[in-house]
N, C-alpha and C. Protein backbone atom coordinates (compact mmCIF):
# COMPACT_ATOMS: atom_id res chain seq x y z
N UNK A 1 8.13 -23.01 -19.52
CA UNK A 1 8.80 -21.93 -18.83
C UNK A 1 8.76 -20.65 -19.66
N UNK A 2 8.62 -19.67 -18.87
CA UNK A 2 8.90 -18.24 -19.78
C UNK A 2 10.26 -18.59 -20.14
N UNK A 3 10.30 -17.43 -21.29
CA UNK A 3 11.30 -16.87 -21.86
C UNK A 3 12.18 -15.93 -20.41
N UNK A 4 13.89 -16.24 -20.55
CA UNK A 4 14.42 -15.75 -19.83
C UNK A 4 14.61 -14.40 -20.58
N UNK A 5 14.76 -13.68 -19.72
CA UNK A 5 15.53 -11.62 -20.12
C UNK A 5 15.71 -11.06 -19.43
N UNK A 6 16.42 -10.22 -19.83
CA UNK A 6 17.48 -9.40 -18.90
C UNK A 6 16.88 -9.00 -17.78
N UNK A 7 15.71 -8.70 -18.06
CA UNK A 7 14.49 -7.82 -16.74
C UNK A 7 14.44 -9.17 -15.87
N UNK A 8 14.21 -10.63 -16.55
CA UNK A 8 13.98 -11.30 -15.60
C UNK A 8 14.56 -12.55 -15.05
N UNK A 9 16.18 -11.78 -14.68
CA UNK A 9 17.28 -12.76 -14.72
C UNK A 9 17.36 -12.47 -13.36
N UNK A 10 17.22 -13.08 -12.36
CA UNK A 10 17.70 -13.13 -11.04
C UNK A 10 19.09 -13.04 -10.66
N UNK A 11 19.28 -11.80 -10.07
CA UNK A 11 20.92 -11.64 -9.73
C UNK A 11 21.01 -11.80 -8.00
N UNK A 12 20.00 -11.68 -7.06
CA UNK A 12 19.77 -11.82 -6.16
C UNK A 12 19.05 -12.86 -5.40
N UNK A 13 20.14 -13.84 -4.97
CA UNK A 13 19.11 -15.14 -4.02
C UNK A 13 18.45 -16.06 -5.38
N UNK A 14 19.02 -15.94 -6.58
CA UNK A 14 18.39 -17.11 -7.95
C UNK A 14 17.61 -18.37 -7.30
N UNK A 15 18.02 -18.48 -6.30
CA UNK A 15 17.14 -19.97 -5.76
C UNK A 15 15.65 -19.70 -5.56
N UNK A 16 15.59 -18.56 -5.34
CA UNK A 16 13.68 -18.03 -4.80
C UNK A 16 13.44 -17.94 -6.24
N UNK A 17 13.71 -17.70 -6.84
CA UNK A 17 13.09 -17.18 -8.58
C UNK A 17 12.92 -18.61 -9.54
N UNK A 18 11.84 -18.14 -9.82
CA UNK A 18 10.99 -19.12 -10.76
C UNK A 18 10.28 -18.58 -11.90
N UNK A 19 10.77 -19.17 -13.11
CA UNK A 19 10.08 -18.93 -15.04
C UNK A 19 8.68 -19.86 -14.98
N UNK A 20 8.66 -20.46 -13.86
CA UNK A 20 7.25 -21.29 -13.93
C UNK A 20 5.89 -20.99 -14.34
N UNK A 21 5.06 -20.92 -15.34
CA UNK A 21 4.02 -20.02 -15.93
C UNK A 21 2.99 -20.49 -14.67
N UNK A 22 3.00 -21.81 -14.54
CA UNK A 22 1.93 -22.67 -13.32
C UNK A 22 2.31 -21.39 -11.63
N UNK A 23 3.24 -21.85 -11.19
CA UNK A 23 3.50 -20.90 -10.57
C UNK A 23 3.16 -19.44 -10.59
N UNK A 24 3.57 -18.67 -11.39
CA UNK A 24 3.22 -17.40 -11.76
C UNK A 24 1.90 -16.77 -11.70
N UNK A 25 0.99 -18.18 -12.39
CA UNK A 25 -0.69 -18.14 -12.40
C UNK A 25 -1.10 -18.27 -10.98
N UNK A 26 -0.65 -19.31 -10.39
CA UNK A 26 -1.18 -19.90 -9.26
C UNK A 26 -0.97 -17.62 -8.26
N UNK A 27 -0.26 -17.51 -8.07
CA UNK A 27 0.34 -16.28 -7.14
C UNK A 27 -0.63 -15.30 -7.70
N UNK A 28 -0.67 -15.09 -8.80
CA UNK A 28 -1.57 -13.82 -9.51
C UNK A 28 -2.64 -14.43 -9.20
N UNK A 29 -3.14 -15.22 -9.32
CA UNK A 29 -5.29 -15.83 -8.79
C UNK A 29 -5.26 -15.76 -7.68
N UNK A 30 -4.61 -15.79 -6.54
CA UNK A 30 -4.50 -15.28 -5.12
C UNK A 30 -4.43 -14.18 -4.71
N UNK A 31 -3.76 -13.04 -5.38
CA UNK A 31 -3.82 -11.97 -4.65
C UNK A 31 -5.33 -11.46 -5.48
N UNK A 32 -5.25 -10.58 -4.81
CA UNK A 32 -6.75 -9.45 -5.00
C UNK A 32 -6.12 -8.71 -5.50
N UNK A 33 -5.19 -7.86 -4.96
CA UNK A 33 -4.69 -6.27 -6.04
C UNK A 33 -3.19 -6.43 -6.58
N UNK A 34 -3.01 -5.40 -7.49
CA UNK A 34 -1.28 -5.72 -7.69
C UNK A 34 -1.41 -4.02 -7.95
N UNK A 35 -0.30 -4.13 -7.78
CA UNK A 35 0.53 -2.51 -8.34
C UNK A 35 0.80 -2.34 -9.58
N UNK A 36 0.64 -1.50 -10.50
CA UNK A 36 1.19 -1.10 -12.19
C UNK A 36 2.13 0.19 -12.06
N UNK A 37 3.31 0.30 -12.65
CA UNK A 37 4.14 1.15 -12.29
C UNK A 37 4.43 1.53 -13.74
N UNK A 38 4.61 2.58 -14.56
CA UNK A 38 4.99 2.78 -15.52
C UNK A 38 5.75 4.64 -15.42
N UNK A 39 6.35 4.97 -16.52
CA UNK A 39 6.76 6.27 -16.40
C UNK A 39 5.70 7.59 -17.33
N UNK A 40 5.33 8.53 -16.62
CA UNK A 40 4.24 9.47 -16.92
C UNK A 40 5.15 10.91 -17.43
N UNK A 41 5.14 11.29 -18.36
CA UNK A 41 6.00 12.71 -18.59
C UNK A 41 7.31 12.73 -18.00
N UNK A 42 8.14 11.94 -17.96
CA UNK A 42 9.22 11.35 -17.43
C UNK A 42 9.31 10.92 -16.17
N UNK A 43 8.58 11.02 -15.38
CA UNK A 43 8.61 11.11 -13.85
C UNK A 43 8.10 9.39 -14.03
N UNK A 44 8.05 8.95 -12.95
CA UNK A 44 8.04 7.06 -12.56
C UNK A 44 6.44 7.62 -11.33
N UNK A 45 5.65 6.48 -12.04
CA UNK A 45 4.16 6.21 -10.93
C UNK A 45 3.46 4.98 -10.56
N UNK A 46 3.45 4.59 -9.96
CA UNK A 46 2.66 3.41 -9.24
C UNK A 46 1.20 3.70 -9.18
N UNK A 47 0.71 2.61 -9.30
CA UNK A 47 -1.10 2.65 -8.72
C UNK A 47 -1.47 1.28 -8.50
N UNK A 48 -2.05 0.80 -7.24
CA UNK A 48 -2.37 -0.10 -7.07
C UNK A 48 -3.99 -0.49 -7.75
N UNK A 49 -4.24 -1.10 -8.32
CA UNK A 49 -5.56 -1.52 -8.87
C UNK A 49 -5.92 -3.15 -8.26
N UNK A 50 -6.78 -3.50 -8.94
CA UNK A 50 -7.45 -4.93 -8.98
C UNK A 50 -7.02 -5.73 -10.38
N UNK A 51 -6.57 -6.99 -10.38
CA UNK A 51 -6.32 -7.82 -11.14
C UNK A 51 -6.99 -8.79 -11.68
N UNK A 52 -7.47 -9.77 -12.62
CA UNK A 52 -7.61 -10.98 -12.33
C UNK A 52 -7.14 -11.66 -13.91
N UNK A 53 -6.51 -13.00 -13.56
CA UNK A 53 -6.16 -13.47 -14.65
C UNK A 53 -7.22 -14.34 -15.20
N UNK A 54 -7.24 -14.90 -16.63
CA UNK A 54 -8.15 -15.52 -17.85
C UNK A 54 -6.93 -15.78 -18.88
N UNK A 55 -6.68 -17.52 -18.63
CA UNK A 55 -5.70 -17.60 -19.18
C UNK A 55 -3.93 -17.15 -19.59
N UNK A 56 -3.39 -16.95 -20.22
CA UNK A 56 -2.16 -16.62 -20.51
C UNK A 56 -2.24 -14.78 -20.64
N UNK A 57 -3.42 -14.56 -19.93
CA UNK A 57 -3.16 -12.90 -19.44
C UNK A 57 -3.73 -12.62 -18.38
N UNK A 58 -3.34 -11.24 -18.26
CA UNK A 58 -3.68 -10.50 -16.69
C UNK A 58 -4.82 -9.32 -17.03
N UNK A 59 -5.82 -9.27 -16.47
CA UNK A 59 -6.56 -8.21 -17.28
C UNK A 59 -6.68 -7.21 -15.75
N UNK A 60 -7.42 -5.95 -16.19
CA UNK A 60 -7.62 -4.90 -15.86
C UNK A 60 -8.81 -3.95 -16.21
N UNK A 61 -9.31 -3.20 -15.27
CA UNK A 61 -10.13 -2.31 -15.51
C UNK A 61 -10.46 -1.22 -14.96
N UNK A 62 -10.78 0.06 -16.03
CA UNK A 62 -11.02 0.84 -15.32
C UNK A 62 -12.12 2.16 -15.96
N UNK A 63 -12.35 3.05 -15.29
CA UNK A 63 -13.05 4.50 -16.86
C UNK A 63 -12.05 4.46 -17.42
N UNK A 64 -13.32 5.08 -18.34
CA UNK A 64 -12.80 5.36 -19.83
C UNK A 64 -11.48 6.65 -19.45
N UNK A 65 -11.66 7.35 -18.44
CA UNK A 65 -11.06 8.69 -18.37
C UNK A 65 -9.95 8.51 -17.26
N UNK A 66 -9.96 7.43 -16.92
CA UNK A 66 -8.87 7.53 -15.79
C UNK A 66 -7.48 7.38 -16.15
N UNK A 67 -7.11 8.17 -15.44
CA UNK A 67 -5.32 7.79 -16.08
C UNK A 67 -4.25 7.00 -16.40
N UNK A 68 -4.70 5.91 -15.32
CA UNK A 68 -4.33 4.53 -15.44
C UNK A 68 -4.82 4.05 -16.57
N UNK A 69 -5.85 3.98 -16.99
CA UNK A 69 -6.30 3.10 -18.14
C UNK A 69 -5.96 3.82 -19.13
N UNK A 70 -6.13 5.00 -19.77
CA UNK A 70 -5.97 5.96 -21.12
C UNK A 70 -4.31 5.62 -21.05
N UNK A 71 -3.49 5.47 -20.07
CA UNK A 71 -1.93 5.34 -20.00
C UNK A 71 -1.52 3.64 -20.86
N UNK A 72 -2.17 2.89 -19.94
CA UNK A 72 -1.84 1.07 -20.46
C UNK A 72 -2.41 1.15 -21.97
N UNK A 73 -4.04 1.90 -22.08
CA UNK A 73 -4.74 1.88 -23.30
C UNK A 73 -3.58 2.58 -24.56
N UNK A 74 -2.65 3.36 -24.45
CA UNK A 74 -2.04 4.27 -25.63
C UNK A 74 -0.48 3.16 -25.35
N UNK A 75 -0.43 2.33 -24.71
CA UNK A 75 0.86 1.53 -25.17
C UNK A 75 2.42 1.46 -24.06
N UNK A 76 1.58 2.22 -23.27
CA UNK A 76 3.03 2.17 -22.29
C UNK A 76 3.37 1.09 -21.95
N UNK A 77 4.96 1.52 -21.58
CA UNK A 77 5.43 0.21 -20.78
C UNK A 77 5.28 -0.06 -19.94
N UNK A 78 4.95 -1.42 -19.03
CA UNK A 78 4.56 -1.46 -18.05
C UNK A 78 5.48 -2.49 -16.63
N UNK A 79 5.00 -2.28 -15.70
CA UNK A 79 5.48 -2.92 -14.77
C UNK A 79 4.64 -3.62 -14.03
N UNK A 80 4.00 -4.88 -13.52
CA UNK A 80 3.09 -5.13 -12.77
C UNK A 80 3.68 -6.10 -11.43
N UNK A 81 3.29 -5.60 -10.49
CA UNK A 81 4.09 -6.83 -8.97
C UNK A 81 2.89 -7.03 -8.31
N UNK A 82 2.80 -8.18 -7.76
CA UNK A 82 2.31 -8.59 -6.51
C UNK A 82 2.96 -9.46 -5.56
N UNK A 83 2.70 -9.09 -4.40
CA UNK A 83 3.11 -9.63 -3.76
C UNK A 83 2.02 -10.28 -2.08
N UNK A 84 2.24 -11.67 -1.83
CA UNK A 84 1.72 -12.67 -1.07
C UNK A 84 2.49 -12.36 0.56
N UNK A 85 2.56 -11.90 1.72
CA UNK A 85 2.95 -12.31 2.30
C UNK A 85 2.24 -13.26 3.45
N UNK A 86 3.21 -14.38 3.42
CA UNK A 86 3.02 -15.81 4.33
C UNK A 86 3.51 -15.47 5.67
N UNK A 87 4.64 -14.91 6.42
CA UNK A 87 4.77 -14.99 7.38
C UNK A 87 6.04 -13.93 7.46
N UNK A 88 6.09 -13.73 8.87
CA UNK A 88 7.33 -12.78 9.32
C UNK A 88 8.41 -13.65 9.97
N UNK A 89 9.47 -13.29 9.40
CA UNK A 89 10.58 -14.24 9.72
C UNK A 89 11.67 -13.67 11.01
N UNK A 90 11.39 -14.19 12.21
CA UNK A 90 12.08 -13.54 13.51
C UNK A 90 13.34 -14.22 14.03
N UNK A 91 14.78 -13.29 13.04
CA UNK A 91 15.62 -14.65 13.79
C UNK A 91 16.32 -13.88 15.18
N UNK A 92 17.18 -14.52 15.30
CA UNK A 92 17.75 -14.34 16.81
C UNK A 92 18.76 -12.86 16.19
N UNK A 93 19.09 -12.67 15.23
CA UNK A 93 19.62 -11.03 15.43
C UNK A 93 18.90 -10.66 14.37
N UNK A 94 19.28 -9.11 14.32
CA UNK A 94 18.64 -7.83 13.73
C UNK A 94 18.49 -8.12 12.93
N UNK A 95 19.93 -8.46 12.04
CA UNK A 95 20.16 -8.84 10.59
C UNK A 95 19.36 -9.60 9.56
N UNK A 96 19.15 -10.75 9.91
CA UNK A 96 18.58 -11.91 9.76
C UNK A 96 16.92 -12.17 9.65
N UNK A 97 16.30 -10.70 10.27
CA UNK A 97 14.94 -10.96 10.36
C UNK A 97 14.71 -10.76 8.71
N UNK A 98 13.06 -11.13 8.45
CA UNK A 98 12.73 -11.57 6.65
C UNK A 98 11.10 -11.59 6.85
N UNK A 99 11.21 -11.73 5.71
CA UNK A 99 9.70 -12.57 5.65
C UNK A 99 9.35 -13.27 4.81
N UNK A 100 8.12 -14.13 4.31
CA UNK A 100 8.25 -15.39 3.90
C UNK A 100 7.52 -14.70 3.31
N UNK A 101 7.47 -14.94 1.72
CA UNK A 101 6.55 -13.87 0.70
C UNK A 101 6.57 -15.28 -0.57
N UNK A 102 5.62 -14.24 -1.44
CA UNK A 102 5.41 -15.26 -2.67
C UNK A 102 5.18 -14.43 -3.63
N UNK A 103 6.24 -13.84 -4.94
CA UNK A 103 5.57 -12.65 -5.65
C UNK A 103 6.04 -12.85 -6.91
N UNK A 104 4.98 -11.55 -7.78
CA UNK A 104 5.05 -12.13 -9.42
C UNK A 104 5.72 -10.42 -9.93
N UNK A 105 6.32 -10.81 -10.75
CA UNK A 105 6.95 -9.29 -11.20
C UNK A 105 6.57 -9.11 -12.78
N UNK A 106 5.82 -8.47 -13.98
CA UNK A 106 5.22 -8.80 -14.93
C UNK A 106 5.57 -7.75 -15.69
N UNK A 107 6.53 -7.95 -16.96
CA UNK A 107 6.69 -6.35 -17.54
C UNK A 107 5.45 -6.01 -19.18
N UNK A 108 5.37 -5.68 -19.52
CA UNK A 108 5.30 -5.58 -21.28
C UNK A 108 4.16 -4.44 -21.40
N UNK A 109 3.61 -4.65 -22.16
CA UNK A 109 2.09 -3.65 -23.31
C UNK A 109 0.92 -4.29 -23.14
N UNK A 110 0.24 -3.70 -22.89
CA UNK A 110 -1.29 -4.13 -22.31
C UNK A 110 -1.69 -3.77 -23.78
N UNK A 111 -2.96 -4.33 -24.11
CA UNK A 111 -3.64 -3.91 -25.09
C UNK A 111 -5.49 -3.65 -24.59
N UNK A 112 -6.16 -2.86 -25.34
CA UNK A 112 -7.35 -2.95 -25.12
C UNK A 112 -8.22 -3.82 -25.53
N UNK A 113 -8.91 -3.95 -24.94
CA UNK A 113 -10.15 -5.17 -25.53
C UNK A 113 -11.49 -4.67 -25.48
N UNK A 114 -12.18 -4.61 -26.64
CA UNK A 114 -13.11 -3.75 -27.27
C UNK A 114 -14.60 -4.64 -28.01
N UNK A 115 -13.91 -5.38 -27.96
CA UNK A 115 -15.28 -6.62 -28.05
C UNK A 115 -15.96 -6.62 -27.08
N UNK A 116 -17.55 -6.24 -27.01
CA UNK A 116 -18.68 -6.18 -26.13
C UNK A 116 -18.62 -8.03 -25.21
N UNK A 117 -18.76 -8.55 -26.24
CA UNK A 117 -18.53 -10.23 -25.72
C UNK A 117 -17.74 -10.35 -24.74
N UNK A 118 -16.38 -10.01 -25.48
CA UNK A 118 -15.21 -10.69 -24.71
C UNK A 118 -14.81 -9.91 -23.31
N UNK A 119 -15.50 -8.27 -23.57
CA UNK A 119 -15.52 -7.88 -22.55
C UNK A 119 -16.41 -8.44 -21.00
N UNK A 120 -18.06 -8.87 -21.61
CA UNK A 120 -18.36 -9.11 -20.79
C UNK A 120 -17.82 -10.60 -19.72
N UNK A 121 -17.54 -11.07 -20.73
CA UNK A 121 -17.01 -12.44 -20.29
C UNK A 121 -16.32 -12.56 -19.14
N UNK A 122 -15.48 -11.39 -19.41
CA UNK A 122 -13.91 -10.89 -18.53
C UNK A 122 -14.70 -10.74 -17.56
N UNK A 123 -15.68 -9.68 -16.97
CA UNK A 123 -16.04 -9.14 -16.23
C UNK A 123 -16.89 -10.46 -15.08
N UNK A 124 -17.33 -11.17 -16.21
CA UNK A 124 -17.90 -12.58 -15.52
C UNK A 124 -16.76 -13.50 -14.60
N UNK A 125 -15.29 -13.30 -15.36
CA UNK A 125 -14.15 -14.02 -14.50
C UNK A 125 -14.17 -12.93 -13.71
N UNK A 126 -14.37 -11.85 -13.26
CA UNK A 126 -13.35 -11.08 -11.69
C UNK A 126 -14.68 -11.54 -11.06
N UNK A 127 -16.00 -11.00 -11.25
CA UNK A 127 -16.76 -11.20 -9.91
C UNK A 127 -16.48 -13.04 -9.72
N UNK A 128 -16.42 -14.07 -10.55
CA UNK A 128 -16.07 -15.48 -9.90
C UNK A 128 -15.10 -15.52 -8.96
N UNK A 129 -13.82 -14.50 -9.82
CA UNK A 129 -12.50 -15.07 -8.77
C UNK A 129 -12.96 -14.10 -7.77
N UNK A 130 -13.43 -12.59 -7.46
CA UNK A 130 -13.99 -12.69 -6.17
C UNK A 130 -15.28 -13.09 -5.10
N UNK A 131 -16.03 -13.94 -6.10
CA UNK A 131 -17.04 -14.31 -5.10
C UNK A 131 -17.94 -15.70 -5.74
N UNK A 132 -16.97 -17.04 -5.96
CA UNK A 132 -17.28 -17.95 -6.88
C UNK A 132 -19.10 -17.78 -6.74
N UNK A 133 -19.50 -18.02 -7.86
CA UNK A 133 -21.06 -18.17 -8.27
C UNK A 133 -21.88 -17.44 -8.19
N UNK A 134 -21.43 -15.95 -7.96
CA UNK A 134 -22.30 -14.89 -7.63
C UNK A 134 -22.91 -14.14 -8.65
N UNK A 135 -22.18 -14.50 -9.96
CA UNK A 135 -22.04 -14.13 -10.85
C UNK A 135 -23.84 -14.24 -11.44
N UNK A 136 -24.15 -15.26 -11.50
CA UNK A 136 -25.19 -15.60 -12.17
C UNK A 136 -26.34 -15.17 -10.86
N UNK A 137 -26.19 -14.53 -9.78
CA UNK A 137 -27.37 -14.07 -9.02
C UNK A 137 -27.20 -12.09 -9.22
N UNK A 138 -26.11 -11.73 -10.11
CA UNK A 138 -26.04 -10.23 -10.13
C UNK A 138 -26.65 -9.83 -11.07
N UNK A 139 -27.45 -8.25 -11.20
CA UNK A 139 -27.40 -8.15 -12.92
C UNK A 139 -26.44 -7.89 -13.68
N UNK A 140 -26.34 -8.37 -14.55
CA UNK A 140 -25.07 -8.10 -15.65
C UNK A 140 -24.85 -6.93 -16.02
N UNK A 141 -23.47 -6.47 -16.39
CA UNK A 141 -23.82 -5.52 -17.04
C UNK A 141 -24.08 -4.79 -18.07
N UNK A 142 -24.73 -3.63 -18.37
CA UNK A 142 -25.32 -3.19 -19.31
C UNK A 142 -24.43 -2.96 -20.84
N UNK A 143 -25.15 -2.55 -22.16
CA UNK A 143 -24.03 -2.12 -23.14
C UNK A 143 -23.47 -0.50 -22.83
N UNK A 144 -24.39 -0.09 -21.89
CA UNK A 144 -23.99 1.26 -22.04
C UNK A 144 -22.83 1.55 -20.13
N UNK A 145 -22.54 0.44 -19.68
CA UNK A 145 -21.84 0.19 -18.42
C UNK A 145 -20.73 -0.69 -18.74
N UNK A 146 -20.35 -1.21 -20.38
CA UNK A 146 -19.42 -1.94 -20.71
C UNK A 146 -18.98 -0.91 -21.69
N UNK A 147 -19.86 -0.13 -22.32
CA UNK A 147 -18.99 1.29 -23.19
C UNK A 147 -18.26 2.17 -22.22
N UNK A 148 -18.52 2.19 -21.01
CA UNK A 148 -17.84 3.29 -20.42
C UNK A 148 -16.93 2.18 -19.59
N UNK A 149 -16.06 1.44 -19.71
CA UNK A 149 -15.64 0.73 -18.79
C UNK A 149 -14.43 0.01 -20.15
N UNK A 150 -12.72 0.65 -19.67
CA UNK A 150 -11.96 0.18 -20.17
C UNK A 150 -11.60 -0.93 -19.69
N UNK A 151 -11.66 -2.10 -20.62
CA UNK A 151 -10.50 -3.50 -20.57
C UNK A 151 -9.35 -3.54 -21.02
N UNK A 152 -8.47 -4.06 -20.02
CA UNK A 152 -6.83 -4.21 -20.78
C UNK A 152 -6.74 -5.29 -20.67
N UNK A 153 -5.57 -5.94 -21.65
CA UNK A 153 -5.35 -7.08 -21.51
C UNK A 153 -3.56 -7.18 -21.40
N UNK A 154 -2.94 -7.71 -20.22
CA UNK A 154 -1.24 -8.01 -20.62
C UNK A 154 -0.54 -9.00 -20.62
N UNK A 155 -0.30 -10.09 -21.98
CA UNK A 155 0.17 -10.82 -22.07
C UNK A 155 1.54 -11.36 -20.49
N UNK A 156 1.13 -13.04 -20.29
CA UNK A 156 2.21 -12.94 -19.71
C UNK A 156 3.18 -13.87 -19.91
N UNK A 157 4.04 -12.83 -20.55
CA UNK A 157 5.24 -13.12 -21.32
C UNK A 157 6.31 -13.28 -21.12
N UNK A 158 6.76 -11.97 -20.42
CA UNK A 158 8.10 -11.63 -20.26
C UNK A 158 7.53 -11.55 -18.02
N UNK A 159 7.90 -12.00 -17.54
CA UNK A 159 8.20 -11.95 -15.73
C UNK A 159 8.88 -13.41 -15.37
N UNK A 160 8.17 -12.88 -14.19
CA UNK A 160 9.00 -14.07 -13.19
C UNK A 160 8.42 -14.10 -11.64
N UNK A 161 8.36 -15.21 -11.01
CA UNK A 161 7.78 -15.10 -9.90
C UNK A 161 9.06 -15.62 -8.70
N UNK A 162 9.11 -14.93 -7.10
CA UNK A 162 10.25 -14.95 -6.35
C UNK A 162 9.22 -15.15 -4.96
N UNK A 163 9.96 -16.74 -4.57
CA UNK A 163 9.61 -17.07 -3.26
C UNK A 163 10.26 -17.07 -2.19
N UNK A 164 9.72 -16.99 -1.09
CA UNK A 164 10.91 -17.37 0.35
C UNK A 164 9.97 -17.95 0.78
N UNK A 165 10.40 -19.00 1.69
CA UNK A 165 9.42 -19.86 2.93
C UNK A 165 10.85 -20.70 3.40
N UNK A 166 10.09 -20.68 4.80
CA UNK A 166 11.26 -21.32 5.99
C UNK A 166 11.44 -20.86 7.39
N UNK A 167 12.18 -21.27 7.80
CA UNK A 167 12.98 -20.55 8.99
C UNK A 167 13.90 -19.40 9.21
N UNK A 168 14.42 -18.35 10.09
CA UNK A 168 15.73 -18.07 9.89
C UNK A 168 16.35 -18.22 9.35
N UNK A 169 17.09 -17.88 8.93
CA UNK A 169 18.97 -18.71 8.88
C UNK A 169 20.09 -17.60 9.30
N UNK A 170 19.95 -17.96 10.72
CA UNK A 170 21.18 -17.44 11.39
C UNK A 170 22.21 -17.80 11.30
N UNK A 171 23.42 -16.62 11.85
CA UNK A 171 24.38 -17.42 11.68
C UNK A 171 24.79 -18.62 13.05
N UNK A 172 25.99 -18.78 12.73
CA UNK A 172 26.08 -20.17 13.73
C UNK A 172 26.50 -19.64 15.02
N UNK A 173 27.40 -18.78 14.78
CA UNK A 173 27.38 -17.56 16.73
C UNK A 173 26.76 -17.63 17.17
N UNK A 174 25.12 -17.27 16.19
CA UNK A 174 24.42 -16.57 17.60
C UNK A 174 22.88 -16.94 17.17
N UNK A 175 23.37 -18.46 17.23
CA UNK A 175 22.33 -19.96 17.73
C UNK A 175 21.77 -19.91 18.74
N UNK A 176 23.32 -19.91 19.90
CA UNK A 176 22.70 -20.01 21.47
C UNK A 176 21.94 -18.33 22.18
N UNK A 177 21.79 -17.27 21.40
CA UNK A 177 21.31 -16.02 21.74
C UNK A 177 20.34 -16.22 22.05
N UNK A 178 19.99 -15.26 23.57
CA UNK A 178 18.26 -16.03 24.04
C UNK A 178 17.28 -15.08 24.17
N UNK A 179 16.50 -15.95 22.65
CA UNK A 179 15.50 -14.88 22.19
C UNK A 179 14.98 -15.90 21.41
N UNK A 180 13.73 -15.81 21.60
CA UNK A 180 12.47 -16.88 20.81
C UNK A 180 12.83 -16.64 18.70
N UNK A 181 13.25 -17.40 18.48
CA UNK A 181 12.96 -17.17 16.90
C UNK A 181 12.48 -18.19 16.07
N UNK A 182 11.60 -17.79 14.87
CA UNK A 182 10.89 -18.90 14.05
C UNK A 182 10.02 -17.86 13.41
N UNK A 183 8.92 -18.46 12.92
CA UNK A 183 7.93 -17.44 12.03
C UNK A 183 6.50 -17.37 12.33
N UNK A 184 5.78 -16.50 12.26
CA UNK A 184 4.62 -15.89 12.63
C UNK A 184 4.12 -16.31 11.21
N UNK A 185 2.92 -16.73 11.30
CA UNK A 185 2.14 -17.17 9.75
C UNK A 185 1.38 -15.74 9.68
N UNK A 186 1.46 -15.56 8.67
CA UNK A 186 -0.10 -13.84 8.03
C UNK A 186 -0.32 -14.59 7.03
N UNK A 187 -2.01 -14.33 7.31
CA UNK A 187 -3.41 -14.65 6.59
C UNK A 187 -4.00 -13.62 5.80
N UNK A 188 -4.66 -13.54 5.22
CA UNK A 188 -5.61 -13.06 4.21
C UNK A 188 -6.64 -13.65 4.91
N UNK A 189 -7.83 -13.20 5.70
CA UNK A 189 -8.82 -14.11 5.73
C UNK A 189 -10.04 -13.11 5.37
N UNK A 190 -10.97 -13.68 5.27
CA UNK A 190 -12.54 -12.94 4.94
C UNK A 190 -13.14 -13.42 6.08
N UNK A 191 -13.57 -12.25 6.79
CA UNK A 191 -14.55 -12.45 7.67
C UNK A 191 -15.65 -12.64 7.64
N UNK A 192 -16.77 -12.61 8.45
CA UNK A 192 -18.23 -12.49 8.40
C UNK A 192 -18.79 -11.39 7.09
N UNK A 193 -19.95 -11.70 6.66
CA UNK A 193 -20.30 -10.81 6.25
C UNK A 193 -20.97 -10.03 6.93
N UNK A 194 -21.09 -8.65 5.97
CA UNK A 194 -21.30 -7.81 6.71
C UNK A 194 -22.96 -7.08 5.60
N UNK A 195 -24.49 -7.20 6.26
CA UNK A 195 -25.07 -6.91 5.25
C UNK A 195 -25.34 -5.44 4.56
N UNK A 196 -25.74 -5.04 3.61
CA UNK A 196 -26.01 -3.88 3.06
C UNK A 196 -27.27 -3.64 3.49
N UNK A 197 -27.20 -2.36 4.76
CA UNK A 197 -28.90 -1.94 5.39
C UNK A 197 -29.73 -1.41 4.16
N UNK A 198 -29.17 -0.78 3.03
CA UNK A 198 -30.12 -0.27 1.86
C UNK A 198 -30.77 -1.76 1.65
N UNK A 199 -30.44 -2.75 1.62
CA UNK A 199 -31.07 -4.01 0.75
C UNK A 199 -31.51 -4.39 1.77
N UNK A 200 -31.17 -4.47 2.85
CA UNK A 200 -32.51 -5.15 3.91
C UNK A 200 -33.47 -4.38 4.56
N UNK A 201 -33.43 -2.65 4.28
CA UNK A 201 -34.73 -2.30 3.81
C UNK A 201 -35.62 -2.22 3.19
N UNK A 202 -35.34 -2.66 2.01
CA UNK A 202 -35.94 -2.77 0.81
C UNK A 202 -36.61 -3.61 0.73
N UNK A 203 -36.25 -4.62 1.27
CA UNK A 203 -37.12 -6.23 1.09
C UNK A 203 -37.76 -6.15 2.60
């Protein structure tokens, strides 16, 4: 289990919240993007990026010049969420409606990773987790396309991951209220592909 702290003490609904590292992993290798939120010249900013985890971290990438990365790269603090949603929760009153989610909340210091190797390696885990085995039919990339291309790395240390799944839970009044309620499932799915006309002119 993680380490409990103050950031990641559940004061709300403690039953959905989980220190589970298995858990935590499992939610972060599922989503595709997460949000990084940190504070910029005092003001508070969000940016949604791309994730993928390699072990007991969460990595990241981006230019050398982008703000997001030169920000995580010099030490800020950080915030990282994702969130899964499973279904929309429709109960019989207003109140009561929800939704059935699955999410990871991740605080600390990213560090850079500057090893040509370890960089490429990394880069070998995102195209797997998005497109198992494709990896070895792409060209790799270059030293001079891994110099311009920041890696972060953020321990995961300090979070916590918060579930809901179920039904309603109305109250007991207004059981007999007549109006269809239960939950709508939402998917993530990948459709067809779709081909690139530059490459099937080419060949």
């Amino acid at each position: 289990m993680l380490a409990r702290t103050d950031r990641t003490t559940f004061r709300q609904r403690p039953h959905r919240g989980s220190l589970d590292p298995e858990i935590i992993a499992a939610i972060l290798d599922e989503a595709l993007t997460c949000t990084i939120a940190f504070v910029d010249e005092g003001r508070p900013v969000s940016m949604p990026t791309t994730h993928w985890r390699v072990g007991d971290r969460v990595l990241f990438h981006g230019a050398m010049g982008s703000r997001l990365a030169k920000t995580m790269a010099a030490g800020a603090e950080l915030c990282v969420t994702v969130t899964l949603v499973d279904g929309l929760v429709l109960a019989r009153s207003a109140f009561h409606h929800s939704m059935n989610y699955r999410s990871v909340v991740l605080f600390g210091q990213a560090v850079e990773v500057t090893d040509p190797a370890e960089k490429e390696a990394a880069f070998v885990a995102l195209i797997e987790k998005l497109a198992p085995g494709r990896y070895a039919a792409v060209r790799p990339p270059t030293p001079k396309e891994l110099a311009a291309t920041r890696l972060l790395a953020l321990p995961i240390a300090e979070g916590s991951a918060k579930i809901r799944s179920g039904p309603p839970v109305d109250d007991e009044d207004d059981m007999g209220w007549p109006v269809w309620a239960g939950v709508v499932p939402v998917r993530l799915e990948r459709g067809e592909p779709i081909a690139d006309e530059a490459a099937a002119g080419a060949s």
